[in-house]
N, C-alpha and C. Protein backbone atom coordinates (compact mmCIF):
# COMPACT_ATOMS: atom_id res chain seq x y z
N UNK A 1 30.76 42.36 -44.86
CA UNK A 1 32.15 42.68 -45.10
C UNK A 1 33.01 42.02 -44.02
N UNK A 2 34.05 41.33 -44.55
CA UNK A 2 34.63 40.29 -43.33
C UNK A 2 35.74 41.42 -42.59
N UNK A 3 35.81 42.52 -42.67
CA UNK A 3 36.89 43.66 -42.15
C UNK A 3 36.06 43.99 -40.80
N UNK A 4 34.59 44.22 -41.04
CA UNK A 4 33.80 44.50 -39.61
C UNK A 4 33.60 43.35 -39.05
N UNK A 5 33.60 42.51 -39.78
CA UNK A 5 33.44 40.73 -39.10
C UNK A 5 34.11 40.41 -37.75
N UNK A 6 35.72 40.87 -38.60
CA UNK A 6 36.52 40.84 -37.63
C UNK A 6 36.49 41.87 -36.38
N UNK A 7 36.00 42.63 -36.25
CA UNK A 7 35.95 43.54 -35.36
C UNK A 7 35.22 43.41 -34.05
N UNK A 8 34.24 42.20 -33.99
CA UNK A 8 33.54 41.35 -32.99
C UNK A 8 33.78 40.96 -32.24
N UNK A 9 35.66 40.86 -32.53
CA UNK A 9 36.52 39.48 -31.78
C UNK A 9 36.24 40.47 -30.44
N UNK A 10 35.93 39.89 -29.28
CA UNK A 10 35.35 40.42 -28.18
C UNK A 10 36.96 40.67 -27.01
N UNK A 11 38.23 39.96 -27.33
CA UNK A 11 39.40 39.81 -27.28
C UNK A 11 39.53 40.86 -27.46
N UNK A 12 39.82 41.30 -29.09
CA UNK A 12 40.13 42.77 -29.62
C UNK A 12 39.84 43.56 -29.07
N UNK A 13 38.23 44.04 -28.58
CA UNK A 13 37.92 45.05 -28.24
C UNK A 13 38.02 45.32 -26.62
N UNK A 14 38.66 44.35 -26.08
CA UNK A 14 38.83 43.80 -24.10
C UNK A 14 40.09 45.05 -24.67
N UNK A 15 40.90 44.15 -25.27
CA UNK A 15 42.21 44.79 -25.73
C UNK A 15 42.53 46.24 -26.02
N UNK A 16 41.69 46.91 -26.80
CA UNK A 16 42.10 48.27 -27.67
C UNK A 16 41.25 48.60 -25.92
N UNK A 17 40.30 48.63 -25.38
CA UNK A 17 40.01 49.39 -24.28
C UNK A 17 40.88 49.37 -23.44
N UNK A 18 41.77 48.45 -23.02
CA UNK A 18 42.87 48.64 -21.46
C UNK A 18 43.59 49.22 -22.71
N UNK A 19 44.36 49.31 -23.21
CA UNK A 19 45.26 49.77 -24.11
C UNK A 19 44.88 51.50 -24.30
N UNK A 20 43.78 51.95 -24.52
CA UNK A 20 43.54 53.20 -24.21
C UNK A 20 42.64 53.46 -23.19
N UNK A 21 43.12 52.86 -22.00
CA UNK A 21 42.69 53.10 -20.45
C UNK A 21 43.85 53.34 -20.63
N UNK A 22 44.99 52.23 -20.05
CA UNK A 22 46.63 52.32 -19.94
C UNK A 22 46.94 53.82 -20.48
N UNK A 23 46.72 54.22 -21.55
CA UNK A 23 47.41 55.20 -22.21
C UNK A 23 46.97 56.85 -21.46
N UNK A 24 45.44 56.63 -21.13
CA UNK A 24 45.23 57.62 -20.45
C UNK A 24 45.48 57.71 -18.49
N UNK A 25 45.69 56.77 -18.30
CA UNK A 25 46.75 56.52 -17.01
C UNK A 25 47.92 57.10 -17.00
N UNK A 26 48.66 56.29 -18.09
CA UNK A 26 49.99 57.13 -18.14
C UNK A 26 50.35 58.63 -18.92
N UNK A 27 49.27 59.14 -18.77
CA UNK A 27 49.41 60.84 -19.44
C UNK A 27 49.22 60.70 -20.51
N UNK A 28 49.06 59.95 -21.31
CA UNK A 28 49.52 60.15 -23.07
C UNK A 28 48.49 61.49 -23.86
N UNK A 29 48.40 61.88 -24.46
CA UNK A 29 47.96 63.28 -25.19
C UNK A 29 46.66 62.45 -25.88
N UNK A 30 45.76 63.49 -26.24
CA UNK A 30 44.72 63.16 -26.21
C UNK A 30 44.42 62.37 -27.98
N UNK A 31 45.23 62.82 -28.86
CA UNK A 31 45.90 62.16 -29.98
C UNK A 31 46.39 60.43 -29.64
N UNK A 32 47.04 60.17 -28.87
CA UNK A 32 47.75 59.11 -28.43
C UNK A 32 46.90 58.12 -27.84
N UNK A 33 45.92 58.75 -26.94
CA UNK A 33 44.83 58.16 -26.36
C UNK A 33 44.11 57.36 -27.24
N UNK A 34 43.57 58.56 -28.29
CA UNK A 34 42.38 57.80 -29.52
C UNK A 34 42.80 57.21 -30.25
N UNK A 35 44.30 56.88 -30.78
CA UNK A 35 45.18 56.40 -31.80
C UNK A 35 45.52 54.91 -31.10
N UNK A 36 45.63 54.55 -29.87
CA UNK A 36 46.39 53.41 -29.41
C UNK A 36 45.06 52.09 -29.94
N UNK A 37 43.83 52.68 -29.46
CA UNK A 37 42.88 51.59 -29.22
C UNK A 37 42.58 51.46 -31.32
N UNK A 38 42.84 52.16 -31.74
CA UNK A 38 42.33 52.20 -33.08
C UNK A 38 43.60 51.24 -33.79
N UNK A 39 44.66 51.52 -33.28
CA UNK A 39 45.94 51.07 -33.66
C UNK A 39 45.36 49.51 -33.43
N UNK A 40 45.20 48.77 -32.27
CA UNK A 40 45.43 47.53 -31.88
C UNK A 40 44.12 47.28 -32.85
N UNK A 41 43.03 47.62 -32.71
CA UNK A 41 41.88 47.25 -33.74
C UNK A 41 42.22 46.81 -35.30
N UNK A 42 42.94 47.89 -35.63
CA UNK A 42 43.62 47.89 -37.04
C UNK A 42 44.46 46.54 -37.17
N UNK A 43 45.16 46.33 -36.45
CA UNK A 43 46.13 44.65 -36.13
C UNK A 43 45.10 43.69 -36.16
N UNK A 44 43.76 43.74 -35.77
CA UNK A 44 43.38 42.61 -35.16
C UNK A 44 42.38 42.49 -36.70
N UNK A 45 42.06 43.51 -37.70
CA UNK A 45 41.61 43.43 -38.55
C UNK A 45 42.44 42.85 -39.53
N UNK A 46 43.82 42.97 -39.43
CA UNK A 46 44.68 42.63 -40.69
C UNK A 46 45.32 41.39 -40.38
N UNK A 47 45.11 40.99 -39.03
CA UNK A 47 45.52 39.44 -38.82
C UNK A 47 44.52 39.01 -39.18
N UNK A 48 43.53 39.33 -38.66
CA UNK A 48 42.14 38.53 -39.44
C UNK A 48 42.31 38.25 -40.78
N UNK A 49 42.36 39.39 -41.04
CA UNK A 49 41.99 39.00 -43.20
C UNK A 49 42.84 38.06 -43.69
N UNK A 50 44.74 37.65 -43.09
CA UNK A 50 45.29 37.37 -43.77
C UNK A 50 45.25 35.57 -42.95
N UNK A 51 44.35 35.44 -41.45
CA UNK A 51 44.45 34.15 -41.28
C UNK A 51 43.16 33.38 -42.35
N UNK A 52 43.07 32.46 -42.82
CA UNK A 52 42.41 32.00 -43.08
C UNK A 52 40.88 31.05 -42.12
N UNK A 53 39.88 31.25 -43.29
CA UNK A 53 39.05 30.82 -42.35
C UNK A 53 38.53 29.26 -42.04
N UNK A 54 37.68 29.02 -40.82
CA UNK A 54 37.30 27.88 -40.57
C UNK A 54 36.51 26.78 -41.48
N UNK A 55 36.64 25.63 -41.86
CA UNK A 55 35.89 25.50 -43.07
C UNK A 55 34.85 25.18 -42.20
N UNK A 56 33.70 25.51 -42.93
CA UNK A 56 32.14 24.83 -42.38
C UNK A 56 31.77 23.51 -42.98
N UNK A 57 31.36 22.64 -42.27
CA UNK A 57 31.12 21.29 -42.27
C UNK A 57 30.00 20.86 -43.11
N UNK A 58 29.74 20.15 -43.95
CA UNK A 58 28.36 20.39 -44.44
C UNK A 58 27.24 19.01 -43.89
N UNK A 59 26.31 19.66 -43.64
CA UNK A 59 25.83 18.92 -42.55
C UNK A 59 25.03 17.76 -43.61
N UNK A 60 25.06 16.55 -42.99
CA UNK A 60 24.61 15.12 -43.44
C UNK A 60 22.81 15.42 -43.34
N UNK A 61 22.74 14.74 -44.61
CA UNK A 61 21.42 14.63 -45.35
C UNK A 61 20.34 13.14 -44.69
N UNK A 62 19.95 12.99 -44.20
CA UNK A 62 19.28 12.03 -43.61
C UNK A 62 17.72 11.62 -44.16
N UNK A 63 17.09 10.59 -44.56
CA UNK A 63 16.02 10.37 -45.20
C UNK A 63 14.86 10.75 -44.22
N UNK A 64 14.15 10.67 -45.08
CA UNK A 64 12.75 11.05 -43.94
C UNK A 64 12.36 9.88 -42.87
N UNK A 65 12.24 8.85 -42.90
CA UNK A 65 12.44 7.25 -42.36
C UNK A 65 13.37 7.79 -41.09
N UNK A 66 14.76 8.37 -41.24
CA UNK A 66 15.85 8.15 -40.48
C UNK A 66 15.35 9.40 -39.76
N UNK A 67 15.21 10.84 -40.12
CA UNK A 67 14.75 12.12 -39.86
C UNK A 67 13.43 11.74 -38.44
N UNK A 68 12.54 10.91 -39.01
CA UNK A 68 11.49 10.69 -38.00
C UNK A 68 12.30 9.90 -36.63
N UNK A 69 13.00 8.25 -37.43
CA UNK A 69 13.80 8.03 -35.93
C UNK A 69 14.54 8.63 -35.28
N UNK A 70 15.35 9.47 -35.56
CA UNK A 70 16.10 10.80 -35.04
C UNK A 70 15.24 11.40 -33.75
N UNK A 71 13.86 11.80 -34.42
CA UNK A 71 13.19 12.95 -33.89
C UNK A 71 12.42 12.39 -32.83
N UNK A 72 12.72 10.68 -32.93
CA UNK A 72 11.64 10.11 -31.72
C UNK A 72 12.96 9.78 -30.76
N UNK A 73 14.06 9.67 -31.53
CA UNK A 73 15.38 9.05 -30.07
C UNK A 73 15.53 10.57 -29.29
N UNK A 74 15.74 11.20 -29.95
CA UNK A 74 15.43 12.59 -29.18
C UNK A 74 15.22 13.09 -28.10
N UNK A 75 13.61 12.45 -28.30
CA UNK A 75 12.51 12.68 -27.77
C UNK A 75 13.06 11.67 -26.09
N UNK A 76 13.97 10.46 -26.32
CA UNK A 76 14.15 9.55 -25.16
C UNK A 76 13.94 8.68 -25.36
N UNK A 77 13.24 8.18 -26.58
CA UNK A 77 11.94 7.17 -26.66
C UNK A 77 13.21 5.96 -26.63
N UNK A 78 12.73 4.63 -26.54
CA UNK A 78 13.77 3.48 -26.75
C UNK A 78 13.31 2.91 -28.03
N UNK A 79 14.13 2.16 -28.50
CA UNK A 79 13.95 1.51 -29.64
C UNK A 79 12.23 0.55 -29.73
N UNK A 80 12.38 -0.15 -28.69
CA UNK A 80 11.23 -0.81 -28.45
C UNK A 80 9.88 0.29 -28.75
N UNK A 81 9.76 1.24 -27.69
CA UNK A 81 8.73 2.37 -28.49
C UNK A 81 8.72 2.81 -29.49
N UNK A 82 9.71 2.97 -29.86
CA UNK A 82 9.99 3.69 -31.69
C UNK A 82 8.96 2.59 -32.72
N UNK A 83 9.62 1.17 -32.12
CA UNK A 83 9.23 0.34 -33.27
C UNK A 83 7.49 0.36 -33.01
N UNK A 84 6.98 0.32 -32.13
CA UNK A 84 5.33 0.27 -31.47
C UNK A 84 4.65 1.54 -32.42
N UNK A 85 5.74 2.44 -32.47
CA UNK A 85 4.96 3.65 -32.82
C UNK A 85 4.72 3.67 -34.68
N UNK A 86 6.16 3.73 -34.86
CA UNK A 86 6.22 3.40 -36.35
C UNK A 86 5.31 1.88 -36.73
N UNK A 87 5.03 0.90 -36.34
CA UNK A 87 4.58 -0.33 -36.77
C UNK A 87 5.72 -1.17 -37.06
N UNK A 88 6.62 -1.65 -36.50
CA UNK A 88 7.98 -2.00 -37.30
C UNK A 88 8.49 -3.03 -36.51
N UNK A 89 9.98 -3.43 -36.73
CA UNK A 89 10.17 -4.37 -35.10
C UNK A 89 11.42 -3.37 -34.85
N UNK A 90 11.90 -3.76 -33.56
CA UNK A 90 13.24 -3.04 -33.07
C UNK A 90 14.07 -3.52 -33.55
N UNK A 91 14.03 -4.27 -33.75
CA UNK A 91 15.82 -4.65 -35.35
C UNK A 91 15.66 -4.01 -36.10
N UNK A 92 14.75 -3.35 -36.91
CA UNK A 92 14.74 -2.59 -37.89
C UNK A 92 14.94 -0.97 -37.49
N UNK A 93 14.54 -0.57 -36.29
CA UNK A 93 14.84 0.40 -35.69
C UNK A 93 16.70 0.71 -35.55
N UNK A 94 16.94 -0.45 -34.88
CA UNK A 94 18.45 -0.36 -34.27
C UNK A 94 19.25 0.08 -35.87
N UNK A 95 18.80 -0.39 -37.06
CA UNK A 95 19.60 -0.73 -38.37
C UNK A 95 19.52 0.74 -38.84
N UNK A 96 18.43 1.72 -38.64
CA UNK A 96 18.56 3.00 -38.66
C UNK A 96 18.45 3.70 -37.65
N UNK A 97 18.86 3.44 -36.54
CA UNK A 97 19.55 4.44 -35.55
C UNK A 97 21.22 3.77 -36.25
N UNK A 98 21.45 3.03 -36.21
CA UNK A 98 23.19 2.68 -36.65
C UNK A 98 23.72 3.35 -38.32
N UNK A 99 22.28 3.70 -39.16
CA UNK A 99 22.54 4.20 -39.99
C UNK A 99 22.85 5.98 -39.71
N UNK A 100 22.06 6.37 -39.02
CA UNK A 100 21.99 7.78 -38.42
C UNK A 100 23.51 8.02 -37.83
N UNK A 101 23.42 7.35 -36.81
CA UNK A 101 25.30 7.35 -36.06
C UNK A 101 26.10 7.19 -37.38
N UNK A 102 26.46 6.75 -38.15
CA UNK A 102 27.24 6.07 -39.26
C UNK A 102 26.94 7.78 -39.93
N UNK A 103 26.11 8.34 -40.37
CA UNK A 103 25.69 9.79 -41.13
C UNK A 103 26.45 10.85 -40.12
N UNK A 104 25.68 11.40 -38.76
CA UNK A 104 26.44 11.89 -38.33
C UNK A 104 27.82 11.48 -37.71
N UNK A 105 28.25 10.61 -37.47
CA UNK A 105 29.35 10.32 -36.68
C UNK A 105 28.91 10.92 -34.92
N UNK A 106 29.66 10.03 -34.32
CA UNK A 106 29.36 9.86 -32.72
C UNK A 106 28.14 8.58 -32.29
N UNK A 107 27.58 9.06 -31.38
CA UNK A 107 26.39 8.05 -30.86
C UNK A 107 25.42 8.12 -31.04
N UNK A 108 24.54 7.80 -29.75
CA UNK A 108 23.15 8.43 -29.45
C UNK A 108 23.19 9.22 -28.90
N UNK A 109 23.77 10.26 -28.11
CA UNK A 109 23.94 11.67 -27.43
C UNK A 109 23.99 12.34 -28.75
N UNK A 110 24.87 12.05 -29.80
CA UNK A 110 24.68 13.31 -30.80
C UNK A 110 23.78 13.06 -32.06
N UNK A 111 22.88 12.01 -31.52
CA UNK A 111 21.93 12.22 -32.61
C UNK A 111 21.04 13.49 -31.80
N UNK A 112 20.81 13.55 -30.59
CA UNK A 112 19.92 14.57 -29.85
C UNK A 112 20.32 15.32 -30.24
N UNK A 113 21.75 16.04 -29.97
CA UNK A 113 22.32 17.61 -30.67
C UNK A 113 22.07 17.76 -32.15
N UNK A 114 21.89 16.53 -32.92
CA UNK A 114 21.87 16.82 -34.32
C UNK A 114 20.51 17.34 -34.45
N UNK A 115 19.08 16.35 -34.09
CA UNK A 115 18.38 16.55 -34.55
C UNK A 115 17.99 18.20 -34.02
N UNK A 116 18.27 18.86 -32.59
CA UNK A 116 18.22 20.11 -31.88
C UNK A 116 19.16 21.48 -32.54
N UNK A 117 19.75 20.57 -33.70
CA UNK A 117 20.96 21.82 -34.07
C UNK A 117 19.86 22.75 -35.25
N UNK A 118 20.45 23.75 -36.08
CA UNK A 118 19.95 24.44 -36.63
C UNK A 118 20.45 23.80 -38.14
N UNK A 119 19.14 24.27 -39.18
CA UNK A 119 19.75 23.43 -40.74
C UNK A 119 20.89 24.16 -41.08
N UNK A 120 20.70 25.48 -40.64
CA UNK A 120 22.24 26.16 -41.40
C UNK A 120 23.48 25.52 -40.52
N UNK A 121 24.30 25.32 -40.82
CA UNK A 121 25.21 25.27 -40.17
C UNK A 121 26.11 26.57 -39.91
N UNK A 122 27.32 26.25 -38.78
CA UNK A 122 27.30 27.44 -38.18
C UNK A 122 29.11 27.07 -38.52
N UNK A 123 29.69 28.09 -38.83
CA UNK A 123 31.53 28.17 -38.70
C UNK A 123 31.61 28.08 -37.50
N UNK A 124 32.92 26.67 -37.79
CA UNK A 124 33.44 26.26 -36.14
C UNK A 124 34.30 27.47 -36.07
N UNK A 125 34.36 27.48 -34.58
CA UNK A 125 35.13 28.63 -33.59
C UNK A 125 36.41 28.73 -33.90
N UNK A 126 36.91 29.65 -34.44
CA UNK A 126 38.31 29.96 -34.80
C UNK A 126 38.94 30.58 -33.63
N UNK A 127 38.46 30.61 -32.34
CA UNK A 127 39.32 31.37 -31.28
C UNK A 127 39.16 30.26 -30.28
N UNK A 128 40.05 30.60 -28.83
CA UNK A 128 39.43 29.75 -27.58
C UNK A 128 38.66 30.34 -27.12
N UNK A 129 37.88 32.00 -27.07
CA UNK A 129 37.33 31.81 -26.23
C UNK A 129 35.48 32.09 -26.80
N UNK A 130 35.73 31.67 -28.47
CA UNK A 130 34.48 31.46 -28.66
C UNK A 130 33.79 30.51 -27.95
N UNK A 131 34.42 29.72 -27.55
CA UNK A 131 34.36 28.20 -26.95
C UNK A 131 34.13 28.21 -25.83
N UNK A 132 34.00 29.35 -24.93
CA UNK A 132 33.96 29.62 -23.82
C UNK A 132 33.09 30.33 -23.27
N UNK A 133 33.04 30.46 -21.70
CA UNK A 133 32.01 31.14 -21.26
C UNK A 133 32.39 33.05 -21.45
N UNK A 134 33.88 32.98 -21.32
CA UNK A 134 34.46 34.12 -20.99
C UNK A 134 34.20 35.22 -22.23
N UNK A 135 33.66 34.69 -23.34
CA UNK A 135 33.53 35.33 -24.71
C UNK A 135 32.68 36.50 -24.21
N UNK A 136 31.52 36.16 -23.58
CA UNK A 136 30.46 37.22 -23.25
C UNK A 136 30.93 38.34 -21.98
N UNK A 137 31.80 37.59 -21.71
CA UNK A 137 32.79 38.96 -20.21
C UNK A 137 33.66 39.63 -21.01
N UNK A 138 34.45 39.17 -21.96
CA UNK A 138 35.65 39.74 -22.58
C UNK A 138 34.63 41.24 -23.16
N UNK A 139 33.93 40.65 -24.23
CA UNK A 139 33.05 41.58 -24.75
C UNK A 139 32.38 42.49 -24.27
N UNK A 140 32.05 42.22 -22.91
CA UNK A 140 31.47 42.96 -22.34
C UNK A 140 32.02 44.49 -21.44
N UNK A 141 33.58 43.51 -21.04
CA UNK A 141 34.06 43.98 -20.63
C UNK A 141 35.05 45.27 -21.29
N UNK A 142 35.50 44.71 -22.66
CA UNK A 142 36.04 45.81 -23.74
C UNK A 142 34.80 46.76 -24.10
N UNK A 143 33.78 46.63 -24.58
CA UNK A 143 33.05 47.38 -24.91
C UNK A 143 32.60 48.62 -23.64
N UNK A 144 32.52 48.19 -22.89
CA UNK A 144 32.64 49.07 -21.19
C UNK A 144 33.90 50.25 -21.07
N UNK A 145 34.58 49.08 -21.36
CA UNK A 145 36.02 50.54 -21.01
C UNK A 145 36.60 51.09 -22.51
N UNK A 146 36.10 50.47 -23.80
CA UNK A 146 36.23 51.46 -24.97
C UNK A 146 35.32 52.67 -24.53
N UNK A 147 33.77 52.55 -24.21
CA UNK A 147 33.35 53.49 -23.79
C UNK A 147 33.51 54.60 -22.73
N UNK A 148 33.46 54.08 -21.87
CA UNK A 148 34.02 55.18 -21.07
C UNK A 148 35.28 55.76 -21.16
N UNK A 149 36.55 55.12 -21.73
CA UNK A 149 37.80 55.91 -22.42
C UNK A 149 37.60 56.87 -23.33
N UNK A 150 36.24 56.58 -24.45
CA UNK A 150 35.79 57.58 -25.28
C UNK A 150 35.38 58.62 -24.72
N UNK A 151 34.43 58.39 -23.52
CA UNK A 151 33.84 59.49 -22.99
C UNK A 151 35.02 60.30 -22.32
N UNK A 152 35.80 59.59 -21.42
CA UNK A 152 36.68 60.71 -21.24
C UNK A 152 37.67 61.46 -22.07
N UNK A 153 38.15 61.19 -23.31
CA UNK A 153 39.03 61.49 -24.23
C UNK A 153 37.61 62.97 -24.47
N UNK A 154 36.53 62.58 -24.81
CA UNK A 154 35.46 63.32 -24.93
C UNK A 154 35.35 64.79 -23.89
N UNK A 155 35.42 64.46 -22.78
CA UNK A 155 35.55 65.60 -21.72
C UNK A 155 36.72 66.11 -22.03
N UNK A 156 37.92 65.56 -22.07
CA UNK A 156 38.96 66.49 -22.24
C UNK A 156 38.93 67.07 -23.48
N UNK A 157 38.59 66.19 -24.51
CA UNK A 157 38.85 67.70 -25.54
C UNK A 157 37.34 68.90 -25.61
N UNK A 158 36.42 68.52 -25.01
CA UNK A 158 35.51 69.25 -25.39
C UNK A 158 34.96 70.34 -23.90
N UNK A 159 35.66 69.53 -22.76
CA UNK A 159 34.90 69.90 -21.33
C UNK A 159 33.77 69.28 -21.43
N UNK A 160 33.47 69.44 -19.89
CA UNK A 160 31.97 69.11 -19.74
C UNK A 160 31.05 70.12 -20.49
């Protein structure tokens, strides 16, 4: 369901936690407390649904011939070895490594990421800080103080 999808955004949840930290700082009632962080969640679900999403790329089909040179440039090997290994000459090598670059687009650095990537492909990053290191602090860090805001909203209405 893309409604909990959205709910991952590690942003969002940094967010709805200072937002009901803040709220229980500044006195707010214990209603107000649980309502603020649910409130900003609720926003971050309905901007979601109505932005549209990233298209996924569909990843280039490569012959088995090209698939093997791939998997030996990879590896480091130079053209000259490739051709020794396959039986071939290195002109014929270079003509499908240039076919490979020409399939994926870029060089020889991203034939390595290609052949190392996964067959599914993956939706490019619709945020900055998927892209980032900070994705795993944000997250970490909202999920920390949603919790413990719960727990205390928790003590006050229930006591220890």
């Amino acid at each position: 369901m893309r409604a909990i999808e959205e709910l991952r955004d590690p942003l969002a949840l940094a967010l709805a936690g200072a937002s009901a930290f803040s709220a229980y700082l500044f006195g707010g009632r214990d209603w107000q407390i649980a309502a603020v962080p649910i409130a900003v969640l609720a926003v971050r679900v309905i901007a979601g649904l109505a932005l549209p999403l990233s298209p996924v790329l569909p990843t280039p089909r490569l012959t088995s011939d090209e698939y093997v040179v791939a998997r030996l440039i990879a590896r480091g090997f130079a053209n000259e070895q490739i051709a020794e290994q396959l039986r071939t000459t290195p002109r014929a090598i270079g003509r499908l490594e240039a076919r490979i670059v020409a399939k994926i687009g870029g060089t020889r650095d991203d034939i390595i990421r290609y052949v190392g990537a996964p067959s599914a492909p993956e939706a490019l990053p619709r945020h900055w800080y998927e892209r980032t290191i900070v994705r795993g602090t944000l997250a970490g860090a909202g999920l920390i103080s949603l919790v413990w805001t719960l727990y205390n909203i928790g003590t006050r209405i229930f006591g220890r």
